[in-house]
N, C-alpha and C. Protein backbone atom coordinates (compact mmCIF):
# COMPACT_ATOMS: atom_id res chain seq x y z
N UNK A 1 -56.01 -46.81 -34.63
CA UNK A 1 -57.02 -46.39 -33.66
C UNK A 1 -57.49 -47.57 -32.83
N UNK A 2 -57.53 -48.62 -33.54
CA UNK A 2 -58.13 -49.81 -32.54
C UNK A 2 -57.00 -50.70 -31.74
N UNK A 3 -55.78 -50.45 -32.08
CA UNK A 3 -54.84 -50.26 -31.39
C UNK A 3 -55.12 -50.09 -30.33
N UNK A 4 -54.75 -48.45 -30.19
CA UNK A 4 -55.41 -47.86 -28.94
C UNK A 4 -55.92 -48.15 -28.22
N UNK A 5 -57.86 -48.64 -28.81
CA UNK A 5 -59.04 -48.98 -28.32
C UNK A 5 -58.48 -50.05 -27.32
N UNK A 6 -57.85 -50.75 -28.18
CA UNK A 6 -57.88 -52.27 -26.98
C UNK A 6 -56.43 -51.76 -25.84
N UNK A 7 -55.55 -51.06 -26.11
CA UNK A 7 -54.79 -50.95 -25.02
C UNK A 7 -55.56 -50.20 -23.95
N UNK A 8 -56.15 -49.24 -24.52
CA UNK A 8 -57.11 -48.73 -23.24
C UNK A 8 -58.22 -49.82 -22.33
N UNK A 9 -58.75 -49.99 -23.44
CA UNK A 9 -59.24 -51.82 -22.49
C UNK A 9 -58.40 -52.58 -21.61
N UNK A 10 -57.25 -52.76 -22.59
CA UNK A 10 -56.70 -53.51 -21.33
C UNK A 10 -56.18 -52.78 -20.34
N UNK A 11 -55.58 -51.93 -19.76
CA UNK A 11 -55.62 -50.72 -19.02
C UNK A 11 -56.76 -51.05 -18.43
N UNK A 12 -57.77 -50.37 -18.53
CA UNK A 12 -59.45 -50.36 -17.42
C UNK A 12 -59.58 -51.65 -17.15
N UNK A 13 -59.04 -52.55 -17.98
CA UNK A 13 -59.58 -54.36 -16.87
C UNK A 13 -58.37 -54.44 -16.12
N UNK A 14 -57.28 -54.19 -16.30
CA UNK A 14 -56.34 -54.18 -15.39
C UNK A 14 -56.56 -53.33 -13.77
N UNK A 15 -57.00 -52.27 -14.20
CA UNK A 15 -57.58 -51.24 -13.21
C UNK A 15 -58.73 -51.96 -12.24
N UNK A 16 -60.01 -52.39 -12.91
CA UNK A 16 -60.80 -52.94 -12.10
C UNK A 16 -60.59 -54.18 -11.42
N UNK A 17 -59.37 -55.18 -12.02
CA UNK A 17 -58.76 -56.22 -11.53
C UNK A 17 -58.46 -55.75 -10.05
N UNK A 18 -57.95 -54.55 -10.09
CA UNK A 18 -57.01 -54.19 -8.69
C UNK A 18 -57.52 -54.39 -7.68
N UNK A 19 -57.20 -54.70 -6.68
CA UNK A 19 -57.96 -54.33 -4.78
C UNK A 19 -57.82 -52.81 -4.71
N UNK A 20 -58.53 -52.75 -3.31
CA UNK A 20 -58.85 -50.99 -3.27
C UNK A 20 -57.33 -50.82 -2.83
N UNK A 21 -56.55 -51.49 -1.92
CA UNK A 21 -55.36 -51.31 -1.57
C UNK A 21 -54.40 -50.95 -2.74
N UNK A 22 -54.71 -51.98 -3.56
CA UNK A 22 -53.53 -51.67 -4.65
C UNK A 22 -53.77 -50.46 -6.08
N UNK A 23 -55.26 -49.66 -6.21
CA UNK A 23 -55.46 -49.01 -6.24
C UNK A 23 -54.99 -47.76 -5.84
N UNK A 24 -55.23 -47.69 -4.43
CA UNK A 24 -54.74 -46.62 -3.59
C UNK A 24 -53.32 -46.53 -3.62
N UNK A 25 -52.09 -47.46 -3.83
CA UNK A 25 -50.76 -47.30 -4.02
C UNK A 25 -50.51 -46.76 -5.42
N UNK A 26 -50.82 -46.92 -6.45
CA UNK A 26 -51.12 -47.01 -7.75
C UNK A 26 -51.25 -45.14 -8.11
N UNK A 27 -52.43 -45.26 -7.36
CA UNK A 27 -52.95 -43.28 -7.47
C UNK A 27 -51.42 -42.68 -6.62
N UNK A 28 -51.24 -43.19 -5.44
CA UNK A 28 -50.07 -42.25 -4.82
C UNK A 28 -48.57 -42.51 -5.38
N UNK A 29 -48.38 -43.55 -6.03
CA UNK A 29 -47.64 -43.78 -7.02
C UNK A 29 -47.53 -42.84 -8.43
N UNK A 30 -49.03 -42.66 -8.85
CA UNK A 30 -48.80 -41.09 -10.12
C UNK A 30 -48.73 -39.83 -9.59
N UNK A 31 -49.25 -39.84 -8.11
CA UNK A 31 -49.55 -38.73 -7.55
C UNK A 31 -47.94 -38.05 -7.70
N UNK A 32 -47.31 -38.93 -6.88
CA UNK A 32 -45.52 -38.90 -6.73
C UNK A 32 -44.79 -38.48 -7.99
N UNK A 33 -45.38 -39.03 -8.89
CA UNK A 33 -44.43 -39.21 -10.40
C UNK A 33 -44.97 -37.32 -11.02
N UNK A 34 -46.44 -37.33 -10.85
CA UNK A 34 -46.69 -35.99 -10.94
C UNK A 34 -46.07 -34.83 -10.13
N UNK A 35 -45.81 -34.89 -9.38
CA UNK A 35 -45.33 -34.00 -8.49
C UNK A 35 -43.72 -33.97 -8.94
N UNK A 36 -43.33 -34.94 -9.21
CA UNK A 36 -41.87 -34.65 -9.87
C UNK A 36 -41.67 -34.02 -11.29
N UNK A 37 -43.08 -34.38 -11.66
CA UNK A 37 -42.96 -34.09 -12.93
C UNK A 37 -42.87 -32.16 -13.38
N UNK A 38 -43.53 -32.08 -11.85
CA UNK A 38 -43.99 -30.27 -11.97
C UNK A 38 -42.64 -29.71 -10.94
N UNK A 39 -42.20 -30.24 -10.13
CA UNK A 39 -41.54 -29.57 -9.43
C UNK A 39 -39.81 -29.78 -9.56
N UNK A 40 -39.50 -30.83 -11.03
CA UNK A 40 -37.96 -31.25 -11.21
C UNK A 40 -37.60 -29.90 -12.40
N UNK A 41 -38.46 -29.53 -13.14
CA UNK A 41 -37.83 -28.34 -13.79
C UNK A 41 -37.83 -27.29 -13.15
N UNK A 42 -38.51 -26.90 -12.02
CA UNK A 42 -38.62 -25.88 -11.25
C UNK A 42 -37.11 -25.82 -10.49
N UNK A 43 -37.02 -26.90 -10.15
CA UNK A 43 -35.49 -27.02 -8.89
C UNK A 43 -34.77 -27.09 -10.28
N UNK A 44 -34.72 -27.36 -11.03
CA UNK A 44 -33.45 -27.48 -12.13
C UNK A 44 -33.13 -25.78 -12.50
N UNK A 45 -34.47 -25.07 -12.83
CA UNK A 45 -34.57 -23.85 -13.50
C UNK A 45 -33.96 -22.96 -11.97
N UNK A 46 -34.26 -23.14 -11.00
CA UNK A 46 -33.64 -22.75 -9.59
C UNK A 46 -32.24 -22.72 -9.65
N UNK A 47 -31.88 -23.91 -9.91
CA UNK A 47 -30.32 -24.11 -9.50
C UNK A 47 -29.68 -23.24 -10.47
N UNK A 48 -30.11 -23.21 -11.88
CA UNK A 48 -29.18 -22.78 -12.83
C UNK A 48 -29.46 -20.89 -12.62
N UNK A 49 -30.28 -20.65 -12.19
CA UNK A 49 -30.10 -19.38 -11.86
C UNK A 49 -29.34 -18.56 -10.61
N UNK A 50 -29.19 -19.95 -9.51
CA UNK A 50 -28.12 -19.71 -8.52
C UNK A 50 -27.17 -19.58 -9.44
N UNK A 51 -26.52 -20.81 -10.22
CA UNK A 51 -25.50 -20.63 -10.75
C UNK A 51 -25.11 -19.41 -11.33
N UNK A 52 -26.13 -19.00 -12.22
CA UNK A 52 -25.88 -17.68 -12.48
C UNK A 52 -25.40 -16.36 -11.59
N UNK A 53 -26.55 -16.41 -10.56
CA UNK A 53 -26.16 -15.15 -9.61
C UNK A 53 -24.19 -15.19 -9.01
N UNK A 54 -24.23 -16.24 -8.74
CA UNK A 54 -22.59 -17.23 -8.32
C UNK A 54 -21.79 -16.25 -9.00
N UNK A 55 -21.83 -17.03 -10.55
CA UNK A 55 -20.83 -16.43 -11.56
C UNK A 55 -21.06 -15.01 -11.86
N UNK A 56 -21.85 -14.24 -11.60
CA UNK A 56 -22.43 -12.50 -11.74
C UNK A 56 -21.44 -12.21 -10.76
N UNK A 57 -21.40 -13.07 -9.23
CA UNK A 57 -20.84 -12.39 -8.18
C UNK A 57 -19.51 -12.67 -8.35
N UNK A 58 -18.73 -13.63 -9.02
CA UNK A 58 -17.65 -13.64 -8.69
C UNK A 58 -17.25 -12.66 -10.09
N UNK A 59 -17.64 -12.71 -11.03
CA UNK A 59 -17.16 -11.40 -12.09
C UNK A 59 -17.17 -10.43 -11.60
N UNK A 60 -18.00 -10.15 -10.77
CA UNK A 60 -18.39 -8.44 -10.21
C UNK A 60 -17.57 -8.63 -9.30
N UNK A 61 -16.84 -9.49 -8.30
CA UNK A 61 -16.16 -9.20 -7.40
C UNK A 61 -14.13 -9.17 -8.13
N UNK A 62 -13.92 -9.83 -9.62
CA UNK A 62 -13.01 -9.78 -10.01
C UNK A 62 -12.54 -8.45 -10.85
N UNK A 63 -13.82 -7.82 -11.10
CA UNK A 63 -14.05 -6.27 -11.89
C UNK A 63 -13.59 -5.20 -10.62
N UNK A 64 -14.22 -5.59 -9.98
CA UNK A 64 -13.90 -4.78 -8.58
C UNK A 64 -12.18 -4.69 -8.45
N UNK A 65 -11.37 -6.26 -7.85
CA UNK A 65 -10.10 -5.95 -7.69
C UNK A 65 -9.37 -5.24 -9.13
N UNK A 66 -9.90 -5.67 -9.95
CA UNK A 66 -9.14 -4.92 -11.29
C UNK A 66 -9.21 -3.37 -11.37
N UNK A 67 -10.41 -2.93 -10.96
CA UNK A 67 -10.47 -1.42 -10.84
C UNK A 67 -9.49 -0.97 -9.72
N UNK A 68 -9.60 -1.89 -8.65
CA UNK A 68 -8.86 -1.53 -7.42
C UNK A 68 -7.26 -1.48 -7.50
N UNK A 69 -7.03 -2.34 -8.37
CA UNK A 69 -6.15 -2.20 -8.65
C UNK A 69 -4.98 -1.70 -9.50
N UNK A 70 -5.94 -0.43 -10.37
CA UNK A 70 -5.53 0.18 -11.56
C UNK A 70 -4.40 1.31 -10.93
N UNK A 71 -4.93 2.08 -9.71
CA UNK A 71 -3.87 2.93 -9.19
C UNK A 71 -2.31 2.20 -8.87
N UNK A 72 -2.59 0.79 -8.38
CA UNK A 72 -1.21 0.52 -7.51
C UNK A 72 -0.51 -0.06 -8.91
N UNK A 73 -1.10 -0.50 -10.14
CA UNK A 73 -0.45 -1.03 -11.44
C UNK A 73 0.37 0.60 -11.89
N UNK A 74 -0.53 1.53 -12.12
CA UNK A 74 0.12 2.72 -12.62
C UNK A 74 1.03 3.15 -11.52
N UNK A 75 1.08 2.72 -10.53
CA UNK A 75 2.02 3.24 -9.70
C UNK A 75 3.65 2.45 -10.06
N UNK A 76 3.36 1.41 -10.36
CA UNK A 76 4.36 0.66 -10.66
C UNK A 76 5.19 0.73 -11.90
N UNK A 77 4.37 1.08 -12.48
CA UNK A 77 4.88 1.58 -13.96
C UNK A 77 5.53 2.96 -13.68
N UNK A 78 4.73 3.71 -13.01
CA UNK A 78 5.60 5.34 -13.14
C UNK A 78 7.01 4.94 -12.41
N UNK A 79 7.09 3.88 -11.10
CA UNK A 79 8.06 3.21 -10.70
C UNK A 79 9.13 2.90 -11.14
N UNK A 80 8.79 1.46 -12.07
CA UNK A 80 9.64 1.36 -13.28
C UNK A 80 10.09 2.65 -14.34
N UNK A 81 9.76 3.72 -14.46
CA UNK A 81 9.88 4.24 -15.67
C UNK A 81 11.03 5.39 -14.63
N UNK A 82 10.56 5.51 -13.73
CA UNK A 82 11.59 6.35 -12.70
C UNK A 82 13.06 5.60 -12.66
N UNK A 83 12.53 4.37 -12.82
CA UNK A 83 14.26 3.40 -12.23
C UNK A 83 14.80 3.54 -13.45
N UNK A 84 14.21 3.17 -14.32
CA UNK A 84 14.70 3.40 -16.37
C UNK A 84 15.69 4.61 -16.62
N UNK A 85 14.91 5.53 -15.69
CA UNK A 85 15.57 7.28 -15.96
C UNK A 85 16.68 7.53 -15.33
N UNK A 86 16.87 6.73 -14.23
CA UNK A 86 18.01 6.50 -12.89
C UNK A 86 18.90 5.96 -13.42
N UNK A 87 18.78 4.27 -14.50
CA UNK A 87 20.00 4.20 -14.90
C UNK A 87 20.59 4.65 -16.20
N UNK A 88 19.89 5.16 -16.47
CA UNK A 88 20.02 6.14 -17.78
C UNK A 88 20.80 7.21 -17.55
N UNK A 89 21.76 7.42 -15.97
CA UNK A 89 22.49 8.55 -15.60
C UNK A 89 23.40 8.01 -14.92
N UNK A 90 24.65 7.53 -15.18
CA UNK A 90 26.00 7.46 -14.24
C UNK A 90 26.42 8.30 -13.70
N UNK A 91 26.49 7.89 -12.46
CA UNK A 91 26.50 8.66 -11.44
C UNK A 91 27.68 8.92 -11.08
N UNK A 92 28.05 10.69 -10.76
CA UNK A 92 29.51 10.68 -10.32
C UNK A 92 30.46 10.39 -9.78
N UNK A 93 31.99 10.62 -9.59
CA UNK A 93 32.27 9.93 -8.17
C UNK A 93 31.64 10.06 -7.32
N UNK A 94 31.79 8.99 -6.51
CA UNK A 94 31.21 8.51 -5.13
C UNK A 94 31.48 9.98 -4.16
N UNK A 95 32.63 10.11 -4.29
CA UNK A 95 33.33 11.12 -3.25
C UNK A 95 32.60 12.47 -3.66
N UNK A 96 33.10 13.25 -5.00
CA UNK A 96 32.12 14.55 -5.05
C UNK A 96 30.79 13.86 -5.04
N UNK A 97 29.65 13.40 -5.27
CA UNK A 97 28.69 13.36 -5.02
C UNK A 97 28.23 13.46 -3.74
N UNK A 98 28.72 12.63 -2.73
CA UNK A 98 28.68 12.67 -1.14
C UNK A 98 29.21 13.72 -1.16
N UNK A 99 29.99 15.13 -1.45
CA UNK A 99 30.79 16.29 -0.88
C UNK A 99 29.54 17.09 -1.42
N UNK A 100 29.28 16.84 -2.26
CA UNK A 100 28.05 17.66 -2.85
C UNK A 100 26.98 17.57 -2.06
N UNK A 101 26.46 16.52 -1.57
CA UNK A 101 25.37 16.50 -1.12
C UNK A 101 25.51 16.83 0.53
N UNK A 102 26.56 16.85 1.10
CA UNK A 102 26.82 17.76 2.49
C UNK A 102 26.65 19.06 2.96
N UNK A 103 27.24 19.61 1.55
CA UNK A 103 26.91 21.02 1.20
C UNK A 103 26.00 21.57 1.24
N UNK A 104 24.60 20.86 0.69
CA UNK A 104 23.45 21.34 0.25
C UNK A 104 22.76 21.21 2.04
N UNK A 105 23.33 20.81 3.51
CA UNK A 105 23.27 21.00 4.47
C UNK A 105 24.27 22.16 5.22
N UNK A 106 24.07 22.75 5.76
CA UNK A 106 24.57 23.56 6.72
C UNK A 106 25.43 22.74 7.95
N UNK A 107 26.85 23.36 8.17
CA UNK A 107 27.10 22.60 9.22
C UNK A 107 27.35 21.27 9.21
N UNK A 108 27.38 20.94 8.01
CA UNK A 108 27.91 18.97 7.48
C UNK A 108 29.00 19.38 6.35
N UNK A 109 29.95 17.66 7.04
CA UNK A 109 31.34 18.45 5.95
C UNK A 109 31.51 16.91 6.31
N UNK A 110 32.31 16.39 5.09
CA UNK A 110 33.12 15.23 5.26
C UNK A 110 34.49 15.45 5.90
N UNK A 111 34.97 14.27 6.93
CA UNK A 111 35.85 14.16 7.13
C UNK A 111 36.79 12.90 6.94
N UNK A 112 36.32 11.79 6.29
CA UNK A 112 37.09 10.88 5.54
C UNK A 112 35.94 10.13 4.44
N UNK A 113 36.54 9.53 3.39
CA UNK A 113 36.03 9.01 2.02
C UNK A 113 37.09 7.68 1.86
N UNK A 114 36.45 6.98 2.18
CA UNK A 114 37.51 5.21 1.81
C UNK A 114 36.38 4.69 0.48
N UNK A 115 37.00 4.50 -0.84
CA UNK A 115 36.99 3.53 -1.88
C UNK A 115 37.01 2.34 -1.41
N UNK A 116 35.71 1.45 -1.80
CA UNK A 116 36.14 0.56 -1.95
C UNK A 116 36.43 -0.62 -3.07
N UNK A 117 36.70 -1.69 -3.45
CA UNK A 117 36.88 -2.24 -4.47
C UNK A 117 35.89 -1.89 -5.93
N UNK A 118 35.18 -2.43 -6.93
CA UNK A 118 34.51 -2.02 -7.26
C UNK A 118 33.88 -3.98 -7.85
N UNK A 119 33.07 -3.89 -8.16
CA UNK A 119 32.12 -5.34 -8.72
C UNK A 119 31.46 -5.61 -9.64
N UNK A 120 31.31 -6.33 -10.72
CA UNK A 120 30.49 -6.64 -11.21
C UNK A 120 29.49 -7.43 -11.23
N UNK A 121 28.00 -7.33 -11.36
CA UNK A 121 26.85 -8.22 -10.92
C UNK A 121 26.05 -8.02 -12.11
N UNK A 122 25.67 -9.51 -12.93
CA UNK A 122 25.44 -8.97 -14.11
C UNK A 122 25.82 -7.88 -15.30
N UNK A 123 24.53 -7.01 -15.53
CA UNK A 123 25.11 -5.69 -16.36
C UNK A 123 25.25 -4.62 -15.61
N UNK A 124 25.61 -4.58 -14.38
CA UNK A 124 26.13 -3.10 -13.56
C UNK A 124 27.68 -3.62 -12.95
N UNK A 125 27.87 -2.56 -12.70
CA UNK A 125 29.14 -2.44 -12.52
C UNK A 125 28.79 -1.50 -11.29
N UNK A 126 29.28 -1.80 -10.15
CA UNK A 126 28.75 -1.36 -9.07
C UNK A 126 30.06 -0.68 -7.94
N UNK A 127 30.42 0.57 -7.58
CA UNK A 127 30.96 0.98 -6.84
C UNK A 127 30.51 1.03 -5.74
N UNK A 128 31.39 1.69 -4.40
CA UNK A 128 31.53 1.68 -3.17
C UNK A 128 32.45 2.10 -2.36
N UNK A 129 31.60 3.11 -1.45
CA UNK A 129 32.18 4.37 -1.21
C UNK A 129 31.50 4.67 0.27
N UNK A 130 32.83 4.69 1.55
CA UNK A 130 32.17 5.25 2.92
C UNK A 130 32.57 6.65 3.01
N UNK A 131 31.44 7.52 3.51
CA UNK A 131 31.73 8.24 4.04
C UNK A 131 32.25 8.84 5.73
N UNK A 132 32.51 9.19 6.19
CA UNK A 132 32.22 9.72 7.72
C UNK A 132 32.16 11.49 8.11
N UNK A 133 31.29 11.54 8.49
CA UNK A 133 31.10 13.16 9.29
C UNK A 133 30.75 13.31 10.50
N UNK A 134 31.91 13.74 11.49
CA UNK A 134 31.51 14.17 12.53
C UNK A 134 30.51 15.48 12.90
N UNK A 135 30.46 15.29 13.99
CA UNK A 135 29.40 16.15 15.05
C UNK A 135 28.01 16.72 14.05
N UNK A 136 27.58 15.63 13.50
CA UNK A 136 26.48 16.42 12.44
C UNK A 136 25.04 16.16 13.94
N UNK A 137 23.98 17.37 13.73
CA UNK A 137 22.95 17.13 14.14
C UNK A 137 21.85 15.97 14.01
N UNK A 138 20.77 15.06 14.44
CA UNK A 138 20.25 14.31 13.90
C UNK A 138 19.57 15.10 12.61
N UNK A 139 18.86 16.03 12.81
CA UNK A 139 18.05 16.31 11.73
C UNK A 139 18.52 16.66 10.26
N UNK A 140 19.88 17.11 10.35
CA UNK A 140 20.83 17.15 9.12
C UNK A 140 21.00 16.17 9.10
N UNK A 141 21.36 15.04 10.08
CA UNK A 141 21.78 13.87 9.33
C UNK A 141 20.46 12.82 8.79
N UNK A 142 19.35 12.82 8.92
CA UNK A 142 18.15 12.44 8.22
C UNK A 142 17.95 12.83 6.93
N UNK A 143 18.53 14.44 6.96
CA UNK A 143 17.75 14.85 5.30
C UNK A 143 19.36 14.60 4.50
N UNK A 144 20.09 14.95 5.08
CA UNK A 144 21.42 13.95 4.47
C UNK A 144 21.26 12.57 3.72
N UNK A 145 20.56 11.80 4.79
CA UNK A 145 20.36 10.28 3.97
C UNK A 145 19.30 10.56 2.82
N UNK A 146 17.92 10.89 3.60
CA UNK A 146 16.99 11.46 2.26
C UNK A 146 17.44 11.94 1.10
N UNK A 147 18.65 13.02 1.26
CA UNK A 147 18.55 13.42 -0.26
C UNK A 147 19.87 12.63 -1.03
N UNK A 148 20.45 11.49 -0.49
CA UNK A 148 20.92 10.72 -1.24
C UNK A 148 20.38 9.82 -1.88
N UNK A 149 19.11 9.04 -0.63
CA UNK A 149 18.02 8.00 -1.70
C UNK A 149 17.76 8.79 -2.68
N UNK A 150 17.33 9.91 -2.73
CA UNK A 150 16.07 10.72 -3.49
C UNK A 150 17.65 11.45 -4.65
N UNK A 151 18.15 11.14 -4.93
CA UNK A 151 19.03 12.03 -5.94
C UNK A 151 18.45 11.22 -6.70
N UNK A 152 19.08 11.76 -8.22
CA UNK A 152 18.38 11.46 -9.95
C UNK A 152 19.10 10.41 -10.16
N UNK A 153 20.39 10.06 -9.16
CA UNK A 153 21.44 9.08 -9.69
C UNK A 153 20.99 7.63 -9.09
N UNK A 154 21.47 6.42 -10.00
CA UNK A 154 21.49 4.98 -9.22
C UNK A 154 22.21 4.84 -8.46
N UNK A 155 21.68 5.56 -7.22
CA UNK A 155 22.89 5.58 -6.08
C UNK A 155 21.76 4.69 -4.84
N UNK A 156 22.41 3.60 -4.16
CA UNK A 156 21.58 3.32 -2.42
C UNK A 156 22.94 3.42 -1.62
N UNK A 157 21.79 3.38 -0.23
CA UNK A 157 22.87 3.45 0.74
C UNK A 157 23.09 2.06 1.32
N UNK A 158 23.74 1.47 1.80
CA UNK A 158 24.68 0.22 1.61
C UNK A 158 24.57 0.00 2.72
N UNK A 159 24.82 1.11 4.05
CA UNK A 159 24.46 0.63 5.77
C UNK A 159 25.23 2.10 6.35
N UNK A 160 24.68 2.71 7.55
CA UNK A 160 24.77 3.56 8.26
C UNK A 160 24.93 3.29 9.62
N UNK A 161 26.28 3.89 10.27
CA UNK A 161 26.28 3.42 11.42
C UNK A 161 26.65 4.88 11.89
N UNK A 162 26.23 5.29 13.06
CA UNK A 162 26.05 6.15 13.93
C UNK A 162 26.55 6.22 15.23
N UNK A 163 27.57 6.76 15.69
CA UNK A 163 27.77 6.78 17.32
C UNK A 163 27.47 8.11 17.68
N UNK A 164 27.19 8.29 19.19
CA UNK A 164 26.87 9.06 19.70
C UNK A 164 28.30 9.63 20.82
N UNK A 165 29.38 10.01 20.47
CA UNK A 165 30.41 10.28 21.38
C UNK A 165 30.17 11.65 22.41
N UNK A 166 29.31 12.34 21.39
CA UNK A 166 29.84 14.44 21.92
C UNK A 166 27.93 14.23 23.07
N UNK A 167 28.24 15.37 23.45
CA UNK A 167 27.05 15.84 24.52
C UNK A 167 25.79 16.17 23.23
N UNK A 168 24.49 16.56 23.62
CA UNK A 168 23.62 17.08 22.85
C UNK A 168 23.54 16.72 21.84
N UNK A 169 22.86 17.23 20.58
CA UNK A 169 22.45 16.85 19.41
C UNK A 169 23.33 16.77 18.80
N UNK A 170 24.65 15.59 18.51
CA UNK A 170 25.73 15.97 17.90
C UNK A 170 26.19 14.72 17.81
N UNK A 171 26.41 14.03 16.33
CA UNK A 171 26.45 12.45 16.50
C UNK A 171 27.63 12.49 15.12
N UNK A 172 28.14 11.32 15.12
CA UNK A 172 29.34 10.94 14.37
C UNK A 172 28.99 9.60 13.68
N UNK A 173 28.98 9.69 12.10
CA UNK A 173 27.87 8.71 11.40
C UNK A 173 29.25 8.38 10.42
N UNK A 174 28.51 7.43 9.59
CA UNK A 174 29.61 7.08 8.94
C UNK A 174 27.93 6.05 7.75
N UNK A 175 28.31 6.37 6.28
CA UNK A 175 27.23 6.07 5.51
C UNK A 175 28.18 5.07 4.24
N UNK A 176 27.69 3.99 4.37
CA UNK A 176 28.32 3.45 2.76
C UNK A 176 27.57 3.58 1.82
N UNK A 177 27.76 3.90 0.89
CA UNK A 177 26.93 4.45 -0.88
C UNK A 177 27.38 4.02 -1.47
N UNK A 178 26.64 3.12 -2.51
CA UNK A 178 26.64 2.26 -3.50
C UNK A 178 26.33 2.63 -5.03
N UNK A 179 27.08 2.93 -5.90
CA UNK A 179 26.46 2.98 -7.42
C UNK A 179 26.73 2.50 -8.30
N UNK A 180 25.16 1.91 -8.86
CA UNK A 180 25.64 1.14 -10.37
C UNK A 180 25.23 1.85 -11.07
N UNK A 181 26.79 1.60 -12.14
CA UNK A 181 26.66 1.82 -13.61
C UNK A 181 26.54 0.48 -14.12
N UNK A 182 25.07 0.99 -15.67
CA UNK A 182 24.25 0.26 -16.14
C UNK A 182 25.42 -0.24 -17.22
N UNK A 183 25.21 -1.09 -17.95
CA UNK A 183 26.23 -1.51 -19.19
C UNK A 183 25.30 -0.99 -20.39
N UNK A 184 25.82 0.06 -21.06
CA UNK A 184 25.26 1.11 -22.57
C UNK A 184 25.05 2.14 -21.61
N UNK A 185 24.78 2.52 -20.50
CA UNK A 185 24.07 3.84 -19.72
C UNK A 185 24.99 4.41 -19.85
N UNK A 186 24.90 5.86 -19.82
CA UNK A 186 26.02 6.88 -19.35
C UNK A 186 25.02 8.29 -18.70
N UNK A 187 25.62 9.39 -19.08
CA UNK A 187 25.06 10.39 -18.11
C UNK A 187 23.97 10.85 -18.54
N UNK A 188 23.39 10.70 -18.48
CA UNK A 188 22.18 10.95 -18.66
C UNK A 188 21.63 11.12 -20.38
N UNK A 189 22.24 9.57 -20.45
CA UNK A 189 22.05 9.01 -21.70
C UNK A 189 20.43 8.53 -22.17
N UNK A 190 20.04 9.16 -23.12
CA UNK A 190 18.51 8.80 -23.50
C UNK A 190 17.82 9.71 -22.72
N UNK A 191 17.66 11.13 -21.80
CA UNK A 191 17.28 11.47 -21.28
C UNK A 191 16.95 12.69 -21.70
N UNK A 192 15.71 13.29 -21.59
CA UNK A 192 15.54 14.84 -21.93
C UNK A 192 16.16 15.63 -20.85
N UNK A 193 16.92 17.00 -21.19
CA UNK A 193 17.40 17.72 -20.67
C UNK A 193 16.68 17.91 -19.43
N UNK A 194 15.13 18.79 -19.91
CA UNK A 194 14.36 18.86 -18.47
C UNK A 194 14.36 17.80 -17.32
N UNK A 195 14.13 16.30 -18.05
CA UNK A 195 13.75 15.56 -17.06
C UNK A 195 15.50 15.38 -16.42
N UNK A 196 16.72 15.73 -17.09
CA UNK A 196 17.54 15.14 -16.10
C UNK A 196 18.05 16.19 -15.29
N UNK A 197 17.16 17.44 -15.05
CA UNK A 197 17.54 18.31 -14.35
C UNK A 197 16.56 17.99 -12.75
N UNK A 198 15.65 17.25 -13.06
CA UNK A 198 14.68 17.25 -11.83
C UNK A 198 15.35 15.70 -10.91
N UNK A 199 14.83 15.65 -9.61
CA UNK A 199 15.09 14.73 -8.69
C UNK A 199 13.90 13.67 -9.02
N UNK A 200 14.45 12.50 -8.77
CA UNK A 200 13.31 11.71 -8.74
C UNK A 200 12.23 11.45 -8.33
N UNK A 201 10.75 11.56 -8.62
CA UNK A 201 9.66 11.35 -7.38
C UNK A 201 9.07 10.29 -7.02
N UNK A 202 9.57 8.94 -7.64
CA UNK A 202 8.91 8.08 -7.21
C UNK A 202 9.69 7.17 -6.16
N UNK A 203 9.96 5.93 -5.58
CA UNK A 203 10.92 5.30 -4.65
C UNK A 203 11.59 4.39 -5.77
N UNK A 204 11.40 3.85 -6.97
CA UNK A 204 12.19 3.09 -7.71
C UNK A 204 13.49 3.44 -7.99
N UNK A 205 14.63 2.60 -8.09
CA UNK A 205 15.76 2.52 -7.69
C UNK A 205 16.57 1.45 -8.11
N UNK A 206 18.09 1.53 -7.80
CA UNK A 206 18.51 0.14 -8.11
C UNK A 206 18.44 -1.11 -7.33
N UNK A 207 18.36 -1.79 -7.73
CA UNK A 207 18.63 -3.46 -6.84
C UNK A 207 19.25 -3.25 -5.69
N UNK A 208 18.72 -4.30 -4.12
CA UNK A 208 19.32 -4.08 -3.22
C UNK A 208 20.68 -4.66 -3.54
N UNK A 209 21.66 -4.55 -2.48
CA UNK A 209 23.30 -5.23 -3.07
C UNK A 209 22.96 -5.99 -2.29
């Protein structure tokens, strides 16, 4: 306690030692130190609650794309699971398949079928096959291409070339079609009956060539 006593003494003779000048620096000197003293946890307790709001917003804005993005993920999957089912079916000859699928148009008929070599790329084994049909209409020849993308088989089309020789709606096309067979796939190997009776609905498919 008497400790104390005398540091406080010396303190107050130190004090009355002072000029009024150095006094007056002294007070605005604690004044300063006080004012930090009240207003440094305030800006500290400030900042860390920005921080907070920050990290709220960027979770809430990463919850957001994840929800947003739940349709185009399941889309991709039904995608994939469509292409799975595609090569899970070797696809017929090139030639009846294209004769087949002319048919299912009015007024479309093949008039030549050239083979071509056949390839291997990885695990497919990939054929190739032109067709040509004269004087077909445009609009048969649109759902022509359509319902070759869109068959159940791993079939694409390879390139389409088109002249226009005759008068009116009446054009002379010529389509190359491409199909791989998978290595273990066969006809509609692993596949339920129902599902290999239906066309495909999604755009998944095989690899471009």
């Amino acid at each position: 306690m008497e400790r104390f006593s005398g540091m406080f003494a010396g303190l107050r003779n130190y004090w009355e030692n002072l000029s009024e000048r150095e006094r007056m620096l002294v007070g605005l000197l604690g004044g300063v130190a006080a004012l930090l003293f009240i207003l440094l946890p305030v800006y500290l307790l400030s900042t860390s609650i920005s921080d907070l709001e920050e990290d709220n917003q960027r979770i809430t804005a990463a919850l957001r794309r994840i929800s947003h993005s739940r349709g185009r993920l399941a889309a991709q999957q039904a995608e994939r699971a469509a292409a799975e089912m595609r090569y899970g079916r070797q696809a017929p000859s090139l030639g009846s398949f294209l004769e087949a699928k002319a048919g299912e148009r009015e007024g479309v008929s093949i008039s030549d079928v050239q083979h071509e070599p056949e390839r291997e790329e990885g695990r497919f084994r990939i054929r190739h096959s032109r067709a040509r049909f004269q004087g077909v209409d445009l609009r048969n020849a649109v759902l022509l291409m359509e319902s070759i993308e869109n068959s159940r088989y791993p079939v694409a089309i390879e390139r389409i070339h088109i002249d226009h020789h005759q008068s009116g709606d009446r054009y002379n096309m010529q389509v190359g079609v491409l199909a791989y067979d998978r290595e273990g796939g066969g006809a509609d190997a692993g596949v339920p009956a129902a599902a290999a009776a239906e066309d495909r609905g999604g755009r998944a498919g095989p690899p471009a060539p």
